[in-house]
C-alpha atoms as a PDB file:
ATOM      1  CA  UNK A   1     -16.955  11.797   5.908  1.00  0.00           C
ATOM      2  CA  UNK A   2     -16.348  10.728   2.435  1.00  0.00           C
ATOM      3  CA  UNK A   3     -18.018   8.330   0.910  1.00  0.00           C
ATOM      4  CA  UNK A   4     -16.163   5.306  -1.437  1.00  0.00           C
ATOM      5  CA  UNK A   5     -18.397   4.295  -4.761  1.00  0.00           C
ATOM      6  CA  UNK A   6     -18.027   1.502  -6.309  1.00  0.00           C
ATOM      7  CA  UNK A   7     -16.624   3.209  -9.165  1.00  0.00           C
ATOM      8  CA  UNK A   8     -14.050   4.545  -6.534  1.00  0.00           C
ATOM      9  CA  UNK A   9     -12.831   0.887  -5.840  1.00  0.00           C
ATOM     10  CA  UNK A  10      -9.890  -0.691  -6.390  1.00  0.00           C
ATOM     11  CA  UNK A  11     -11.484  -2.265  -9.488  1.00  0.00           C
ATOM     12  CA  UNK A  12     -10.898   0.951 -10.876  1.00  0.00           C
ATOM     13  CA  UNK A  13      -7.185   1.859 -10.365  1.00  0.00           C
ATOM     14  CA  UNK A  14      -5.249   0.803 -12.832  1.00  0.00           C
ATOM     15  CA  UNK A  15      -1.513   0.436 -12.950  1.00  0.00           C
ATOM     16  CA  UNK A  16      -0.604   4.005 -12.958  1.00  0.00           C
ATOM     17  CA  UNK A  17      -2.937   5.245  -9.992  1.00  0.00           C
ATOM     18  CA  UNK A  18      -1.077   1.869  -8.207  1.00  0.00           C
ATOM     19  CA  UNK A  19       2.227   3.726  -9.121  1.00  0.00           C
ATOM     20  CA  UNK A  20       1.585   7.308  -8.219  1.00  0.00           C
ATOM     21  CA  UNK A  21      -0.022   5.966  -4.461  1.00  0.00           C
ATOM     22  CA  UNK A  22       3.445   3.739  -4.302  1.00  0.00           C
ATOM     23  CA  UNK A  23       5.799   6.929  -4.938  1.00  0.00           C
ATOM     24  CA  UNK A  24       3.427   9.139  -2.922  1.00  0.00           C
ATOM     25  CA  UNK A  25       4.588   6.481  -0.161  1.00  0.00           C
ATOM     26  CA  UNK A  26       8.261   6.573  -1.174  1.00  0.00           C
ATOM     27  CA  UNK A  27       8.121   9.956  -1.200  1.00  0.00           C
ATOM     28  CA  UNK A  28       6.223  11.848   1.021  1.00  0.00           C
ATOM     29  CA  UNK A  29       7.049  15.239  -0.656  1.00  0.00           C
ATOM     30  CA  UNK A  30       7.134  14.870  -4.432  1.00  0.00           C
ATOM     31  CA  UNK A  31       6.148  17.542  -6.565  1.00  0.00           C
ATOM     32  CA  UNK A  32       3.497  17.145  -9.014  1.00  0.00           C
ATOM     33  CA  UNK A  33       6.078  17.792 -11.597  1.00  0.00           C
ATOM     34  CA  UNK A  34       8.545  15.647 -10.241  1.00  0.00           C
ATOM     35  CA  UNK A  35       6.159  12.344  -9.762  1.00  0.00           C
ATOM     36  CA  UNK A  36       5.014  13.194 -13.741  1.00  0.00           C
ATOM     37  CA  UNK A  37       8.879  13.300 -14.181  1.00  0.00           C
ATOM     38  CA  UNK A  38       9.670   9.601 -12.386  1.00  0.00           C
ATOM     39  CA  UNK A  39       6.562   8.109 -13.456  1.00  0.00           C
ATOM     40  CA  UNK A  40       6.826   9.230 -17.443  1.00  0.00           C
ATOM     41  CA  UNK A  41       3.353  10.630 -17.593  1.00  0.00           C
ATOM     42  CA  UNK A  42       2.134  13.786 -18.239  1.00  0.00           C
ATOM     43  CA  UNK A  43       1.884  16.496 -15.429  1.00  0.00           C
ATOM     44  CA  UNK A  44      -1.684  16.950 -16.083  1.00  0.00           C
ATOM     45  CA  UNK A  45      -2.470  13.486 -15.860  1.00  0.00           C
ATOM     46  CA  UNK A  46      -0.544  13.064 -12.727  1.00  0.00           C
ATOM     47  CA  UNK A  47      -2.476  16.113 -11.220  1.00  0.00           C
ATOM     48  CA  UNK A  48      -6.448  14.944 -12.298  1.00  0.00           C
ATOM     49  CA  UNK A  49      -5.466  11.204 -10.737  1.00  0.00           C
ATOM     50  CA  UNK A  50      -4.307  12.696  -7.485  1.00  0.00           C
ATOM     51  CA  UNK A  51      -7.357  15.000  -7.566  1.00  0.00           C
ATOM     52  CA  UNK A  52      -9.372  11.944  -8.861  1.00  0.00           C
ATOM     53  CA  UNK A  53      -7.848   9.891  -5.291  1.00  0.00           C
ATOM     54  CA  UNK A  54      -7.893  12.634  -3.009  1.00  0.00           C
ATOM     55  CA  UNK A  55     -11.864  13.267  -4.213  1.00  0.00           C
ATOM     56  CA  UNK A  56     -12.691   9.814  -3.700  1.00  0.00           C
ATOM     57  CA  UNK A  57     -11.046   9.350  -0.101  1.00  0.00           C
ATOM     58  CA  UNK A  58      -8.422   7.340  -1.241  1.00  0.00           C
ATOM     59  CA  UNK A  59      -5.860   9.717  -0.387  1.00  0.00           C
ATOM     60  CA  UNK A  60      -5.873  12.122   2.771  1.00  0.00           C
ATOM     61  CA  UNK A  61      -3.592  14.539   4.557  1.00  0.00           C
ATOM     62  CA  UNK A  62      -2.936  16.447   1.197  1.00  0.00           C
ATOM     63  CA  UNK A  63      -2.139  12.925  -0.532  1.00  0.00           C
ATOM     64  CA  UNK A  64       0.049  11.774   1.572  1.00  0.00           C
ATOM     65  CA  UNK A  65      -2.067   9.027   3.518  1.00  0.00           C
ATOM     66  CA  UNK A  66      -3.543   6.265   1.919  1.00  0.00           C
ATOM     67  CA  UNK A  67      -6.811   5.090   3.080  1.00  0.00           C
ATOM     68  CA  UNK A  68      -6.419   1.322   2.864  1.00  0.00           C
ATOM     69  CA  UNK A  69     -10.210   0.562   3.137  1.00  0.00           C
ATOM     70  CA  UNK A  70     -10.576   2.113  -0.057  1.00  0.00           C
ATOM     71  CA  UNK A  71      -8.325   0.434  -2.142  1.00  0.00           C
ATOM     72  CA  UNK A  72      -9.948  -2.908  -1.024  1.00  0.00           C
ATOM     73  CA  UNK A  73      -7.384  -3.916   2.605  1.00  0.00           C
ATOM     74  CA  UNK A  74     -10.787  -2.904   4.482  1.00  0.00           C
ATOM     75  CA  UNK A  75     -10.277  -5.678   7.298  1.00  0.00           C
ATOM     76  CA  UNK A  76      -8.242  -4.505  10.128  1.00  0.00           C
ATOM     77  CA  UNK A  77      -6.849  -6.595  13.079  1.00  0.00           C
ATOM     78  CA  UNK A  78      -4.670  -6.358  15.779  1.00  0.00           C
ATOM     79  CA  UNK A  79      -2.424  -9.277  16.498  1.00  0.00           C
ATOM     80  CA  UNK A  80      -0.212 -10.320  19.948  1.00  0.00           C
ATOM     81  CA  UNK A  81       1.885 -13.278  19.135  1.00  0.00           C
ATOM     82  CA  UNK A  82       3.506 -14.880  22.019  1.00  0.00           C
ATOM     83  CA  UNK A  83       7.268 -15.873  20.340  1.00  0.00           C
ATOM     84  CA  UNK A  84      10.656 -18.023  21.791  1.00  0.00           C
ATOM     85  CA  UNK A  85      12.887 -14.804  23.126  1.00  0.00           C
ATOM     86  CA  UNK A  86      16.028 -16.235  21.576  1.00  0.00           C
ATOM     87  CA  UNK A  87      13.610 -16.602  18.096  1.00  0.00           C
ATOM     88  CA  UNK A  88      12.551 -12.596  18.488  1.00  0.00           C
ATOM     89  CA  UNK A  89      14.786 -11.190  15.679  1.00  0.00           C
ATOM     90  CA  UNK A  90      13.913 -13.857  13.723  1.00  0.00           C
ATOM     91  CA  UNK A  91      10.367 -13.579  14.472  1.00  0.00           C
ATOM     92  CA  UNK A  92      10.041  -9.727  13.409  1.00  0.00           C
ATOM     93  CA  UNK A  93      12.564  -9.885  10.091  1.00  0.00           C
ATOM     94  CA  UNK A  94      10.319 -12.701   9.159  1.00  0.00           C
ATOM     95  CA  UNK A  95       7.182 -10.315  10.226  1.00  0.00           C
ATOM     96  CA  UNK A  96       9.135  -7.613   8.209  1.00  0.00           C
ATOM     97  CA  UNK A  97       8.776  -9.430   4.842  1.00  0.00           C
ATOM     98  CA  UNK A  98       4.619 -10.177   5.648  1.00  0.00           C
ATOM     99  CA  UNK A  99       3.564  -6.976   2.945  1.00  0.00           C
ATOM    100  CA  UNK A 100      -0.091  -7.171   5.425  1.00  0.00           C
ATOM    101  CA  UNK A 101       1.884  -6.278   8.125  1.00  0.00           C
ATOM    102  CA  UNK A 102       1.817  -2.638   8.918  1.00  0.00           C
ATOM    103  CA  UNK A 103       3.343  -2.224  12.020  1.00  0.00           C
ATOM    104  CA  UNK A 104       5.215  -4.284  14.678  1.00  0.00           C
ATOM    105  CA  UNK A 105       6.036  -3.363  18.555  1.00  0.00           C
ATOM    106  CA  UNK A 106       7.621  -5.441  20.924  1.00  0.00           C
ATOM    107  CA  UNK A 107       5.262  -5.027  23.873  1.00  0.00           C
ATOM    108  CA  UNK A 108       5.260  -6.185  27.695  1.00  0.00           C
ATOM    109  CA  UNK A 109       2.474  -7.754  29.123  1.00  0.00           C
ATOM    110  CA  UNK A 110       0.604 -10.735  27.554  1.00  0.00           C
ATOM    111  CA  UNK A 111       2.110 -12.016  24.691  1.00  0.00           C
ATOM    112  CA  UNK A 112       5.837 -10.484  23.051  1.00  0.00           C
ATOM    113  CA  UNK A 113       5.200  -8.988  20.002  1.00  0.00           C
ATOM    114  CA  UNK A 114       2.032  -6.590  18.788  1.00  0.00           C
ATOM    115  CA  UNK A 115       1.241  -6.509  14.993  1.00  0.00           C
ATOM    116  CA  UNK A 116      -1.429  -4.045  12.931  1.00  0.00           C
ATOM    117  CA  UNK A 117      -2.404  -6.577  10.171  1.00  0.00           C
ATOM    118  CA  UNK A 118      -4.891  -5.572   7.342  1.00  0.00           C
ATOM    119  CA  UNK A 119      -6.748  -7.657   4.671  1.00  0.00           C
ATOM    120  CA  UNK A 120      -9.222  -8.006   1.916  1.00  0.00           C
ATOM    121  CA  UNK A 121     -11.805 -10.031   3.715  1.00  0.00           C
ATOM    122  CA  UNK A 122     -11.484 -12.814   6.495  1.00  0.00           C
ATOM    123  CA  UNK A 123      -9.995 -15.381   4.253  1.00  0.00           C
ATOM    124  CA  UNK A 124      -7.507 -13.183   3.095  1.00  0.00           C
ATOM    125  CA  UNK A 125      -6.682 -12.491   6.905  1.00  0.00           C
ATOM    126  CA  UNK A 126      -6.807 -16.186   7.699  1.00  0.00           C
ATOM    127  CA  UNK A 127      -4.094 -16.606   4.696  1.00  0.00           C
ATOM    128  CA  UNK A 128      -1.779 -13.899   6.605  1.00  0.00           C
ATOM    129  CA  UNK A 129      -2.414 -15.273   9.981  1.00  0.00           C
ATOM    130  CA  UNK A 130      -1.788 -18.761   8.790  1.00  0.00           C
ATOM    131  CA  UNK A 131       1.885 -17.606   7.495  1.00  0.00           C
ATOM    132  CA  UNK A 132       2.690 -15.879  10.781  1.00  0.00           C
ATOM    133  CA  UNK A 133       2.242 -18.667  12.699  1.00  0.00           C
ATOM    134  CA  UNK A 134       4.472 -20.701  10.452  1.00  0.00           C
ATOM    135  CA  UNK A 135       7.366 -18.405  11.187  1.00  0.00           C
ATOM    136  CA  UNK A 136       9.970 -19.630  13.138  1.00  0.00           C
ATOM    137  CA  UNK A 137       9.561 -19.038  17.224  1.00  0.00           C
ATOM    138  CA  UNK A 138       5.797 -18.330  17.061  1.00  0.00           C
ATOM    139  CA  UNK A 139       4.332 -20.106  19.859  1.00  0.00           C
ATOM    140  CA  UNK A 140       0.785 -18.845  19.960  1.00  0.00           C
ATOM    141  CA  UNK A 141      -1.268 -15.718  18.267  1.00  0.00           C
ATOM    142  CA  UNK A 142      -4.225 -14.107  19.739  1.00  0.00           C
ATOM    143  CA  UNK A 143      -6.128 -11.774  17.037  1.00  0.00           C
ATOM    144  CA  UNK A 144      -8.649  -8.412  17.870  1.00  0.00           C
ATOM    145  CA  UNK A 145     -10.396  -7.189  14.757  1.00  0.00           C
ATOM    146  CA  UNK A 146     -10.854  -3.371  14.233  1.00  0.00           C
ATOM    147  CA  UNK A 147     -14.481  -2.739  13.929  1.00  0.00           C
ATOM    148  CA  UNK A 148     -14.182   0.585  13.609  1.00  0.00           C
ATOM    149  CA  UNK A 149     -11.751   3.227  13.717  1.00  0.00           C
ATOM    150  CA  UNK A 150     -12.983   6.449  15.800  1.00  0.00           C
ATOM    151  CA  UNK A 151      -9.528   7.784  15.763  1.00  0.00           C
ATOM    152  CA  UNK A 152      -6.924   7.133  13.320  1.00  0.00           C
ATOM    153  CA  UNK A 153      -3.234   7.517  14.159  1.00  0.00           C
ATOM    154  CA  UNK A 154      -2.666  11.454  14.694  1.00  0.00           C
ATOM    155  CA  UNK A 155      -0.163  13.393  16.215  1.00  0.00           C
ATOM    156  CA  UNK A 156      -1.683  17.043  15.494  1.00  0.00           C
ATOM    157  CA  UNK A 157      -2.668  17.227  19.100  1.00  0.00           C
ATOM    158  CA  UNK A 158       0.627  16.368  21.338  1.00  0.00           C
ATOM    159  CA  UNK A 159       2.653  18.945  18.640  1.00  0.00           C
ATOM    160  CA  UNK A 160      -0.316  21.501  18.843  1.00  0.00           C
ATOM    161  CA  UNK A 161      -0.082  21.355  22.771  1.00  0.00           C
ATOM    162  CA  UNK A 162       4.293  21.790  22.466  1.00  0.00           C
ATOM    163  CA  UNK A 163       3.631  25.031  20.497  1.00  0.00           C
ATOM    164  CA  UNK A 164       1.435  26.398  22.744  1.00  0.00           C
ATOM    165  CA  UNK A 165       3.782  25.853  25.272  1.00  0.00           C
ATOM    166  CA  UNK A 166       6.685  26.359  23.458  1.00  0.00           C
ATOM    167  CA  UNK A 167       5.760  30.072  23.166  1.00  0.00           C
ATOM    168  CA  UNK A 168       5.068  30.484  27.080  1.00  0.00           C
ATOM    169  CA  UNK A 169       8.377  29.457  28.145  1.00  0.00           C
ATOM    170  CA  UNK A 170      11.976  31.664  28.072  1.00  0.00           C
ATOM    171  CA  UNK A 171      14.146  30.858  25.057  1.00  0.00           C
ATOM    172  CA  UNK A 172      17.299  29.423  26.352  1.00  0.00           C
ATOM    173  CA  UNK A 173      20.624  30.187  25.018  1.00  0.00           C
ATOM    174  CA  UNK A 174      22.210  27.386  23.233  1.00  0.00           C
END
């Protein structure tokens, strides 16, 4: 477990740490010397901050994940929104455009649409809510906080169980 000082917050990333986690995102797969490149900086400095991020638990996964928490978004909640059906495209390109909005399903049971919504404290979150619900062919909302996350999204597990299975099983021709 890592913990986040205060020094560590994001108080303390300035514009280019903001711009080397936003190509990180873009990019998945940049090269040190290629985000250096794009960015204009040096490819030392562009190393020590991604060192500086991945020590501090802002970045994980090899600097490829962003740990929201730590660059102040540490309010998590999950939203069902009940929506007209003839509004639902509407509804999601409007839920699209929402930058707090991390994910969106369109789910069966209670309610139409699921959304993974993330904030900087519970006025910030009432702010975001407050704009989904003005979107056009929101009926009702129903919102779960995250109090904790015991696992975080992974998917290590189902492709570790297809290799080992992969390699018990005949090769077929193609």
């Amino acid at each position: 477990m890592v913990l986040i000082t205060e020094s560590d917050s994001l108080n303390n990333l300035d514009p280019t740490d903001l711009k080397i986690l936003l190509e990180l995102i873009r990019n998945p797969r940049v090269q040190i010397g290629e985000l250096s490149e794009s960015l204009g900086i040096a490819r030392n400095t562009a190393q020590s901050r991604v060192r500086r991020m991945l020590r501090a638990g802002i970045l994980h996964d090899g600097g490829r994940e962003i740990d929201l928490g730590a660059v102040g978004y540490d309010v998590v909640a999950f939203v069902t929104i009940e929506v007209t059906h003839r509004e639902l495209d509407g509804v999601v390109g409007a839920l699209r455009l929402l930058p707090q909005v991390l994910e969106v399903h369109e789910i069966s049971g209670r309610g139409d649409v699921w959304c993974r919504v993330v904030a900087t404290d519970t006025h910030n979150l009432q702010a975001a809510l407050r704009q989904v619900l003005r979107i056009k062919g929101v009926i009702r909302t129903e919102t779960v906080l995250a109090l904790h996350t015991h696992i975080p999204y992974r998917t290590e597990p189902l492709i570790s169980r297809l290799a080992q299975g992969a390699g018990n099983q005949p090769t077929r021709p193609h």
